[in-house]
Structure formats: C-alpha cells, structure tokens
N, C-alpha and C. Protein backbone atom coordinates (compact mmCIF):
# COMPACT_ATOMS: atom_id res chain seq x y z
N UNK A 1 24.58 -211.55 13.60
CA UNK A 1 25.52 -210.70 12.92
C UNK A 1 26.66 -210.39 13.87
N UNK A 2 27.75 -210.53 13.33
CA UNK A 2 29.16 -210.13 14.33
C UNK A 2 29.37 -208.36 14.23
N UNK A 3 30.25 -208.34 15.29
CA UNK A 3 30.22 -206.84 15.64
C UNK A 3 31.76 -206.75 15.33
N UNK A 4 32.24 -205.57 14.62
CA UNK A 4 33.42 -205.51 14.11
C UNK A 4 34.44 -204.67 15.41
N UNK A 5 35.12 -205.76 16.20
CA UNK A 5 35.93 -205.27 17.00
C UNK A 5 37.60 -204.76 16.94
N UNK A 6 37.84 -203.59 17.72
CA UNK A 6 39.67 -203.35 17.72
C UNK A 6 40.22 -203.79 18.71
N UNK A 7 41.46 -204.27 17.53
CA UNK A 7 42.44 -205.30 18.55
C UNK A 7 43.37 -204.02 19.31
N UNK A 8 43.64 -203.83 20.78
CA UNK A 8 44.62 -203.49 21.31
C UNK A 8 46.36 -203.82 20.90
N UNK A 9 47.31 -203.07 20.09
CA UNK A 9 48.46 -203.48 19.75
C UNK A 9 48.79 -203.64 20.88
N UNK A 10 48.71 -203.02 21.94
CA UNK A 10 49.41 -203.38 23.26
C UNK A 10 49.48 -204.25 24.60
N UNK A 11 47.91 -204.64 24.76
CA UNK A 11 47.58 -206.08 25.21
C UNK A 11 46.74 -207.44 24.44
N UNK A 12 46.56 -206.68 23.07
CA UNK A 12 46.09 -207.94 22.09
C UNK A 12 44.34 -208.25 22.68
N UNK A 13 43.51 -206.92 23.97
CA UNK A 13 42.31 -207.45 24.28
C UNK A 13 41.47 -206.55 23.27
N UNK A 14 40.22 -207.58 23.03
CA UNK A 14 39.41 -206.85 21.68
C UNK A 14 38.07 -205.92 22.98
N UNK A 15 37.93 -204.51 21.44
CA UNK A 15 37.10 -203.97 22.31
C UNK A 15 36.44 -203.43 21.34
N UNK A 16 35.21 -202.32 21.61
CA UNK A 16 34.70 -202.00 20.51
C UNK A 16 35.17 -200.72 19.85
N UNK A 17 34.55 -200.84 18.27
CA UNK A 17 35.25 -199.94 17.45
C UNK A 17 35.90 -198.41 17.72
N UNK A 18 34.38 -198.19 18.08
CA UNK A 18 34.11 -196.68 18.99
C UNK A 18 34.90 -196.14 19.69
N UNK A 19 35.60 -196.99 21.02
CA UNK A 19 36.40 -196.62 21.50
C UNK A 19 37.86 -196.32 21.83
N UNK A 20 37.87 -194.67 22.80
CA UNK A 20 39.10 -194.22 21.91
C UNK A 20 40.03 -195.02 22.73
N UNK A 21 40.16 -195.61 24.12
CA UNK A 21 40.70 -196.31 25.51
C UNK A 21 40.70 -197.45 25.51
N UNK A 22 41.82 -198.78 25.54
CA UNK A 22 41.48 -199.55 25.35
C UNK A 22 40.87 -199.99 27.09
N UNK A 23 40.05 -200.89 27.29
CA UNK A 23 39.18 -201.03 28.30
C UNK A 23 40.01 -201.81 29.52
N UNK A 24 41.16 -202.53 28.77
CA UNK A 24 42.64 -203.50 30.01
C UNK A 24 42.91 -202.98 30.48
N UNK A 25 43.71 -201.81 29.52
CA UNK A 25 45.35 -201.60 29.82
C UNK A 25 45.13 -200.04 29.56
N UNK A 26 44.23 -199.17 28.82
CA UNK A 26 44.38 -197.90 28.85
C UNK A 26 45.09 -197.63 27.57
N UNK A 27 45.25 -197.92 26.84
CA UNK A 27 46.13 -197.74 25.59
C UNK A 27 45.35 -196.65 24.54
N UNK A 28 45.61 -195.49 24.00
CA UNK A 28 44.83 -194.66 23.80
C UNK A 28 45.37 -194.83 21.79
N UNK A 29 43.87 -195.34 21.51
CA UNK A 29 43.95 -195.76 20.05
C UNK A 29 44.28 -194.78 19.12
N UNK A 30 43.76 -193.51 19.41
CA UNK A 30 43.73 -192.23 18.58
C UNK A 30 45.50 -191.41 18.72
N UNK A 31 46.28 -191.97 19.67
CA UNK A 31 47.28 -190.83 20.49
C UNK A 31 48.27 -191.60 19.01
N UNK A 32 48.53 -192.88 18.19
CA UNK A 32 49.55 -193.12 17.68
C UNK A 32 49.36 -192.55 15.78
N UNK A 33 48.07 -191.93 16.03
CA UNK A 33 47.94 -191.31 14.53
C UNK A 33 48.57 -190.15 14.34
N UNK A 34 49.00 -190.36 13.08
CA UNK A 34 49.70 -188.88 12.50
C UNK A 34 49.01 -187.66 12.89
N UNK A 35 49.67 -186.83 13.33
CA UNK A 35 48.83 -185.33 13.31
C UNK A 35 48.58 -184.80 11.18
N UNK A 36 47.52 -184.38 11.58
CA UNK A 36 47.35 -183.99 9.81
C UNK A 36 48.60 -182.59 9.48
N UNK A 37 49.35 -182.70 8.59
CA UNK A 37 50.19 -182.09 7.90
C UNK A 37 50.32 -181.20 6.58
N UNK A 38 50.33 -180.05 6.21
CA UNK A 38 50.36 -179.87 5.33
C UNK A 38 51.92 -179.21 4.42
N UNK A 39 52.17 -180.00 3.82
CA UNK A 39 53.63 -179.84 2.55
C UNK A 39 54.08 -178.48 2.06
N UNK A 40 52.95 -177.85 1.85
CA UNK A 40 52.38 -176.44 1.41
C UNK A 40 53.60 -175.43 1.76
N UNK A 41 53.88 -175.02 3.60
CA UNK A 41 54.92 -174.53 3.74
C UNK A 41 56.16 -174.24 3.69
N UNK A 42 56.74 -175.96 3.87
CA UNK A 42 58.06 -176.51 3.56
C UNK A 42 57.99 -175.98 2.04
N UNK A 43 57.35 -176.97 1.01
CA UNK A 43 57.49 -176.90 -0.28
C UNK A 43 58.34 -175.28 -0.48
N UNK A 44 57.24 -174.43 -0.32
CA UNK A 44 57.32 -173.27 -0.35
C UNK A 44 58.73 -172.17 0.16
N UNK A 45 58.99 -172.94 1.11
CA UNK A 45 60.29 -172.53 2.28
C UNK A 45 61.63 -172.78 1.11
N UNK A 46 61.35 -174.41 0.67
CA UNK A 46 62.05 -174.56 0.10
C UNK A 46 62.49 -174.21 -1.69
N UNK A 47 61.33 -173.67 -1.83
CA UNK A 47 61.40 -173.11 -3.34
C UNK A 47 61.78 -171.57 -3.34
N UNK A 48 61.96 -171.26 -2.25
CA UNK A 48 61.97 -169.62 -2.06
C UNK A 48 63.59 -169.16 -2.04
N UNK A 49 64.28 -170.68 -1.24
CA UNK A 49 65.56 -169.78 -0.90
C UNK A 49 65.98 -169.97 -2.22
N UNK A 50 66.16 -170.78 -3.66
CA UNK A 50 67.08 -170.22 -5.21
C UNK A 50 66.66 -168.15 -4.95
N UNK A 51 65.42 -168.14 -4.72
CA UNK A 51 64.68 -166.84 -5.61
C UNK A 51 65.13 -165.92 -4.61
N UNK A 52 65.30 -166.33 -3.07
CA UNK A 52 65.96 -165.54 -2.29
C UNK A 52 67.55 -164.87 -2.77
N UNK A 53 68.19 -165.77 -2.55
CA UNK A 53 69.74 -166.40 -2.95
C UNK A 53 69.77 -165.31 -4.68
N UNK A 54 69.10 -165.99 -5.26
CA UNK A 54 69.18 -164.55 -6.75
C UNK A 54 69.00 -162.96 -6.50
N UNK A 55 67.86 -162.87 -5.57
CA UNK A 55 67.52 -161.71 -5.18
C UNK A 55 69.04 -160.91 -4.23
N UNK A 56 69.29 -161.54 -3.49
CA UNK A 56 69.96 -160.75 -2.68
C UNK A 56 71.37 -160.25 -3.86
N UNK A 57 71.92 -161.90 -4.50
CA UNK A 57 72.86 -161.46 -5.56
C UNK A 57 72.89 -160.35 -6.36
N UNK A 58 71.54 -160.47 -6.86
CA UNK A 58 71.46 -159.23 -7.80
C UNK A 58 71.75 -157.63 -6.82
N UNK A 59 70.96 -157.76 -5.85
CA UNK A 59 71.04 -156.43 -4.95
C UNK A 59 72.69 -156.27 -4.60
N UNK A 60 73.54 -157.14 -4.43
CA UNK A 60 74.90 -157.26 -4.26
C UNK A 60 75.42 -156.46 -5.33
N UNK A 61 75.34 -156.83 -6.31
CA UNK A 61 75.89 -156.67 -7.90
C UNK A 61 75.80 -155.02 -8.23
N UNK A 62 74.35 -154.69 -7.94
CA UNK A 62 74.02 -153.49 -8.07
C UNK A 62 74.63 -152.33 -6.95
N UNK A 63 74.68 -152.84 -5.94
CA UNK A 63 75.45 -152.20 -4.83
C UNK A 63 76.89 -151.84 -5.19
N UNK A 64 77.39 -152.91 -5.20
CA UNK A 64 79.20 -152.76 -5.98
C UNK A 64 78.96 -152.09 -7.17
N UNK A 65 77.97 -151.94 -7.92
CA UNK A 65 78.46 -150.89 -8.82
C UNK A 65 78.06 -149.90 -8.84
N UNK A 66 77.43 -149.54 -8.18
CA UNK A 66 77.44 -148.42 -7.41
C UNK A 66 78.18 -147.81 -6.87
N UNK A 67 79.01 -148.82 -5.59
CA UNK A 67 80.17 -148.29 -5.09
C UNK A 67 81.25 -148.26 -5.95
N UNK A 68 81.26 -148.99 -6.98
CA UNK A 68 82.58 -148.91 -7.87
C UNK A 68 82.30 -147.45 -8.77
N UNK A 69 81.07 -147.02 -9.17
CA UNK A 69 80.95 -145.69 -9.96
C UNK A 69 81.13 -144.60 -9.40
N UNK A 70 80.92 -144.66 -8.01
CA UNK A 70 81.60 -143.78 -6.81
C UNK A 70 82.99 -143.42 -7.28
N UNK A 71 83.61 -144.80 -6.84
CA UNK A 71 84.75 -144.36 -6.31
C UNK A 71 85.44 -144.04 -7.58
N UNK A 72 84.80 -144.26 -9.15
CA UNK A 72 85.33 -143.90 -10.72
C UNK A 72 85.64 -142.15 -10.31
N UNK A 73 84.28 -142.31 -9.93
CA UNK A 73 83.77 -140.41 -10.07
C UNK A 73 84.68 -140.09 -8.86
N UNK A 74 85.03 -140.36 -7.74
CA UNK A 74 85.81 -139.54 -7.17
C UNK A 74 86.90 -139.49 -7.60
N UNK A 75 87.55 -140.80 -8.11
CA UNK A 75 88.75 -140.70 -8.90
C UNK A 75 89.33 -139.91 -9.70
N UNK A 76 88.37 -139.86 -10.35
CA UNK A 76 88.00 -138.52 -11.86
C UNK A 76 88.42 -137.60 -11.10
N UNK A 77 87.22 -137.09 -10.54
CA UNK A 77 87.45 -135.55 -9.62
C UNK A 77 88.22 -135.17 -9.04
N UNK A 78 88.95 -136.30 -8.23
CA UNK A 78 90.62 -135.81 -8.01
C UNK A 78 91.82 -135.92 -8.66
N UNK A 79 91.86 -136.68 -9.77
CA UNK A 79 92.48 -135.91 -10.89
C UNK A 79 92.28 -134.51 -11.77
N UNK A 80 90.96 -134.22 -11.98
CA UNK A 80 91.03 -132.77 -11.94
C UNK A 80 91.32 -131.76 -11.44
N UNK A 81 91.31 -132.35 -9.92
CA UNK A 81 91.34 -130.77 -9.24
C UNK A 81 93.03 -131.10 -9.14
N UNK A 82 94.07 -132.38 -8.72
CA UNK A 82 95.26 -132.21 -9.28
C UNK A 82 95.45 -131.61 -10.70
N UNK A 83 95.05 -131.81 -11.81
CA UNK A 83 95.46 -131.32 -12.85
C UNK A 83 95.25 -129.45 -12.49
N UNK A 84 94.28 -129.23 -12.33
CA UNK A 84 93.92 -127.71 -12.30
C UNK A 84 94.75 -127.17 -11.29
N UNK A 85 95.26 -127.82 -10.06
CA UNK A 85 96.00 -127.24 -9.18
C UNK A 85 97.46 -127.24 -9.62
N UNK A 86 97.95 -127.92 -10.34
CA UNK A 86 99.09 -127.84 -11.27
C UNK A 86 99.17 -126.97 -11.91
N UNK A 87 98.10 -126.59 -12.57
CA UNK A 87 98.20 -125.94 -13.79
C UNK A 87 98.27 -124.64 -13.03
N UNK A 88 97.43 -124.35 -11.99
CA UNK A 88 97.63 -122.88 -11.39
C UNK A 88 98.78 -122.51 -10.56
N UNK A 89 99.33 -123.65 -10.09
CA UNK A 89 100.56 -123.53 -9.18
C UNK A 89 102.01 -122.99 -10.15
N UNK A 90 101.96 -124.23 -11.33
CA UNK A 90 103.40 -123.81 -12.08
C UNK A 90 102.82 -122.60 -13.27
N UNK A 91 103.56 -121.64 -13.28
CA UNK A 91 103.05 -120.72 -14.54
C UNK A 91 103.89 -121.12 -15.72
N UNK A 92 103.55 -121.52 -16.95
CA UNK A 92 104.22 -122.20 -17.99
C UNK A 92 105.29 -120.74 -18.37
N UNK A 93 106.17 -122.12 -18.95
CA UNK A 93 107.30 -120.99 -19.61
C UNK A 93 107.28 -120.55 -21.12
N UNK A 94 108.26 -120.03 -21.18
CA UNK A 94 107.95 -119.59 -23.12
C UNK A 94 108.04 -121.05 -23.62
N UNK A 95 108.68 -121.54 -23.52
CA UNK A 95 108.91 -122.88 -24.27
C UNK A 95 107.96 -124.23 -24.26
N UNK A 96 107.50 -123.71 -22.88
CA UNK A 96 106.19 -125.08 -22.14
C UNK A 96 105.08 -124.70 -22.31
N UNK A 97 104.24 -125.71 -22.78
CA UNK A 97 102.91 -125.04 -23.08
C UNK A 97 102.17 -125.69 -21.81
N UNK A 98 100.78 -125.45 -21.69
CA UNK A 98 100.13 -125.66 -20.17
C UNK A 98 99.25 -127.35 -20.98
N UNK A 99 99.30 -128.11 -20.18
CA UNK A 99 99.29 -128.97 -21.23
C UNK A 99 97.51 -129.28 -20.79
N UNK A 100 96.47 -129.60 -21.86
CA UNK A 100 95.33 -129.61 -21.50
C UNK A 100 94.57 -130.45 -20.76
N UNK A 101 93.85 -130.71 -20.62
CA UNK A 101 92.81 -131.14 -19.56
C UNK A 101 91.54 -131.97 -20.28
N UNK A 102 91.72 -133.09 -20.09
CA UNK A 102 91.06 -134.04 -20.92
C UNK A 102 90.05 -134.99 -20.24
N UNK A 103 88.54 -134.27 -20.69
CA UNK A 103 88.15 -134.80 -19.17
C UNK A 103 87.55 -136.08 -19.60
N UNK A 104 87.38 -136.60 -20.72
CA UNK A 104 87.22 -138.03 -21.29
C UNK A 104 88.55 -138.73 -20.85
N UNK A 105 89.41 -138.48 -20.48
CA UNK A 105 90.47 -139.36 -20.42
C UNK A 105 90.19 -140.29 -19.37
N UNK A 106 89.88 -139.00 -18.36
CA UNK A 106 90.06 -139.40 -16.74
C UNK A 106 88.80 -140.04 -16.71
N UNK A 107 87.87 -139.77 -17.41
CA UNK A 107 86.50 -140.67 -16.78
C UNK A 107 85.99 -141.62 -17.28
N UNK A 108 87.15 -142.33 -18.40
CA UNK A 108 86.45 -143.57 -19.52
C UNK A 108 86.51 -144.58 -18.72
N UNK A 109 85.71 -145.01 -19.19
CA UNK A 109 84.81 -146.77 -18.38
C UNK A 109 85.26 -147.70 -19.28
N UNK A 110 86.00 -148.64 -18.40
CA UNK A 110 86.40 -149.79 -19.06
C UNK A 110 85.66 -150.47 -20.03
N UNK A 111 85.98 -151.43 -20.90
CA UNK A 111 84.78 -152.36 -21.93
C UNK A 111 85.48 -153.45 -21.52
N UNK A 112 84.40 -154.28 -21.73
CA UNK A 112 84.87 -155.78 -21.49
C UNK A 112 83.83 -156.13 -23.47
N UNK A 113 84.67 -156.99 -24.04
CA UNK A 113 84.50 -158.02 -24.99
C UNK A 113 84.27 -158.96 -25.23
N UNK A 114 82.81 -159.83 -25.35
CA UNK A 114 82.70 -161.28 -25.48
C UNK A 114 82.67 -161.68 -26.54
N UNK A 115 83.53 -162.83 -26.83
CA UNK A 115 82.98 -163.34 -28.29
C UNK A 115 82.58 -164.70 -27.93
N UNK A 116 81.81 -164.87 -28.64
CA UNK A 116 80.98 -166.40 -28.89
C UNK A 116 81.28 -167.32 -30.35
N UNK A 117 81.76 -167.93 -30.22
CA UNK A 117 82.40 -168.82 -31.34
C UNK A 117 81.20 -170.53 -30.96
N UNK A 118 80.95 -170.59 -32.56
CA UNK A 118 79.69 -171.49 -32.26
C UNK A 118 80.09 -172.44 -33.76
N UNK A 119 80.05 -173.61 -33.82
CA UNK A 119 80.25 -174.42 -35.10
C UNK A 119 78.65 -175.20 -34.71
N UNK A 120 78.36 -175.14 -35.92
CA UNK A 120 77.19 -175.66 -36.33
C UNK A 120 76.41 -176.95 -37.72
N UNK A 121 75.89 -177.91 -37.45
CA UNK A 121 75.86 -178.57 -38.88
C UNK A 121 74.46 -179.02 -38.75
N UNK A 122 73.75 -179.09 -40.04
CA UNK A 122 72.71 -179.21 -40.24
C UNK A 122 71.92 -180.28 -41.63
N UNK A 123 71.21 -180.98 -41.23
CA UNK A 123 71.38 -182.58 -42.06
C UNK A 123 70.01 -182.34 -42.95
N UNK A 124 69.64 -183.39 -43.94
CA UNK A 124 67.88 -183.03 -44.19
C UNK A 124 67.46 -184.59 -44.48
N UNK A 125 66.58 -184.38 -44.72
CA UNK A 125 66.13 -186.03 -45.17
C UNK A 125 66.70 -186.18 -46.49
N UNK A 126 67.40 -186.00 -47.11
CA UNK A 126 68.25 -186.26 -48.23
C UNK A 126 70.01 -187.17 -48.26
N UNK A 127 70.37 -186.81 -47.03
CA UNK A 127 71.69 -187.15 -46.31
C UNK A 127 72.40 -185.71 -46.72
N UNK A 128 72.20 -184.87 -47.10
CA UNK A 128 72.77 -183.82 -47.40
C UNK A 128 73.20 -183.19 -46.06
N UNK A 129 74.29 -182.69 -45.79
CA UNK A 129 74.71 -181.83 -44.63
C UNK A 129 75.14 -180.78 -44.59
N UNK A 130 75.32 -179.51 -44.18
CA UNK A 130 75.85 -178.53 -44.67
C UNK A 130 76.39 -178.33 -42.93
N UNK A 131 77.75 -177.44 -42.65
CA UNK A 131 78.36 -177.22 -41.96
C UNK A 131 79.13 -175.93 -41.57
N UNK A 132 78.69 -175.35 -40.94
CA UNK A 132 79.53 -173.99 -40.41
C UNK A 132 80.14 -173.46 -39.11
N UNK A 133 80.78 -172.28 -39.58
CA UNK A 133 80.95 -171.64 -37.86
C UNK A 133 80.44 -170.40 -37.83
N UNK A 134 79.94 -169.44 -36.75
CA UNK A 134 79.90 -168.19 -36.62
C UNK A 134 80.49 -167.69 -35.49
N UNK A 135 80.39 -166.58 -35.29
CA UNK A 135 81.41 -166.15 -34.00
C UNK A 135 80.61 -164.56 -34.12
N UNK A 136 80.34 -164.64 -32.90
CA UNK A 136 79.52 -162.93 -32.34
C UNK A 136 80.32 -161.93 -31.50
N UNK A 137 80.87 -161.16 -31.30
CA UNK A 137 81.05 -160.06 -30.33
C UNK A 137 80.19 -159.28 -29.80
N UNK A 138 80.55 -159.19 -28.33
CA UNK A 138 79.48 -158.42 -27.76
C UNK A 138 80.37 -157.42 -27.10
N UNK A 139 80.39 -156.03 -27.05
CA UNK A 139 80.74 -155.11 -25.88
C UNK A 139 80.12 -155.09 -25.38
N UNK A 140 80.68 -154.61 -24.22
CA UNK A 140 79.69 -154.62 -22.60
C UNK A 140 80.44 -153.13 -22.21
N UNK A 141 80.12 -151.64 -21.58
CA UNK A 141 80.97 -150.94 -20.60
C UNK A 141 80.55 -151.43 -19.41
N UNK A 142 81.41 -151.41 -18.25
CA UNK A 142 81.17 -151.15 -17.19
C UNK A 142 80.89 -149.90 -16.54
C-alpha cells in the first residue's frame, strides 16, 4: 500500500503528510494558510454607517429646530417688549389711538404647502381603460 505524501512548493522534496516542516529546506506547510476569518464584523461595520448617517441627520434636523424655535420665540419677545416700550414711552394723542398688540401676529409659524399631482390609468381584461388625475395638498407648519 502507498503512503500519501506532501509535495514541498518550494523544493519540490516529498515528505510525509503529518508534517508541519518540510524535512530539505524548512518550508513551513501550515505558515501559507489563511488565518480563519469571520465577515460578521465588516458586514456589520458596513451596514451600520446608512443607520448611523440617518441617525445623526435626524438629530441634526431636530436640533435646528430647535434652534430655529428659539430664536422665533426670542424674536416674538422682542417685539413685544418693543411694542410695549413704545406704547409706554409715547402717550397717544386725542387724535392717535395706541395701536394694539397682536400677539398672534408676531408669533405665526410659517406653512409650507405640498401638492401632489398624480395621473393614473387603469386597464381590465376586457381592453377597457379608464384614466385619471388626482392632486392632494398637504400643509405642513414649521
């Protein structure tokens, strides 16, 4: 019965299976194998930064409006206290009335308006077709 020997890639001398050295030249059979790897992390690394990248956006988004409702409301508030300091500084005349103080004016929040315009057609197993459009509005405040 023959004995199943490994060829040395590096001096071509046969030796046995078992061993990890080749017995010539020293050539170490085990040193040119892959280290075992697992995908698991990368994969992962790489599926994370979209959900990262959304996450932080959203925290962005929410931040600025935040700072933008700030700076509404301070806005506001210093138009009031100008209006009220007006109003106490000049004393109206017979003819001038003190003119009022409107506190919806100063603190309305913009709207933004979407419309969606959509044409649509729809067939049956008959050849029959029928065909339309619709169109939606949406308000939004900021």
């Amino acid at each position: 019965m023959s004995e199943v020997q490994r060829i040395c890639p590096q001096c071509a001398a046969a030796g046995p299976l078992a061993a990890r050295y080749c017995a010539r030249c020293g050539y170490d059979f085990q040193g040119e194998l892959p280290a075992p790897q697992s995908n698991l992390p990368v994969m992962l690394g790489r599926a994370a930064v979209p959900v990262l990248v959304g996450a932080a956006s959203v925290a962005l988004r929410i931040g600025w409006k935040a700072i933008q409702s700030r700076w509404a409301q301070a806005a506001a508030e210093k138009a009031i206290d100008a209006a009220i300091h007006k109003a106490q500084t000049q004393p109206p005349t017979s003819q001038q009335q003190t003119p009022a103080i409107r506190v919806t004016d100063l603190g309305a929040r913009p709207r933004r308006s979407i419309t969606i315009r959509s044409a649509w057609s729809v067939g049956d197993a008959n050849g029959v077709w029928r065909q339309g459009f619709s169109e939606h509005q949406i308000d939004i405040e900021d």
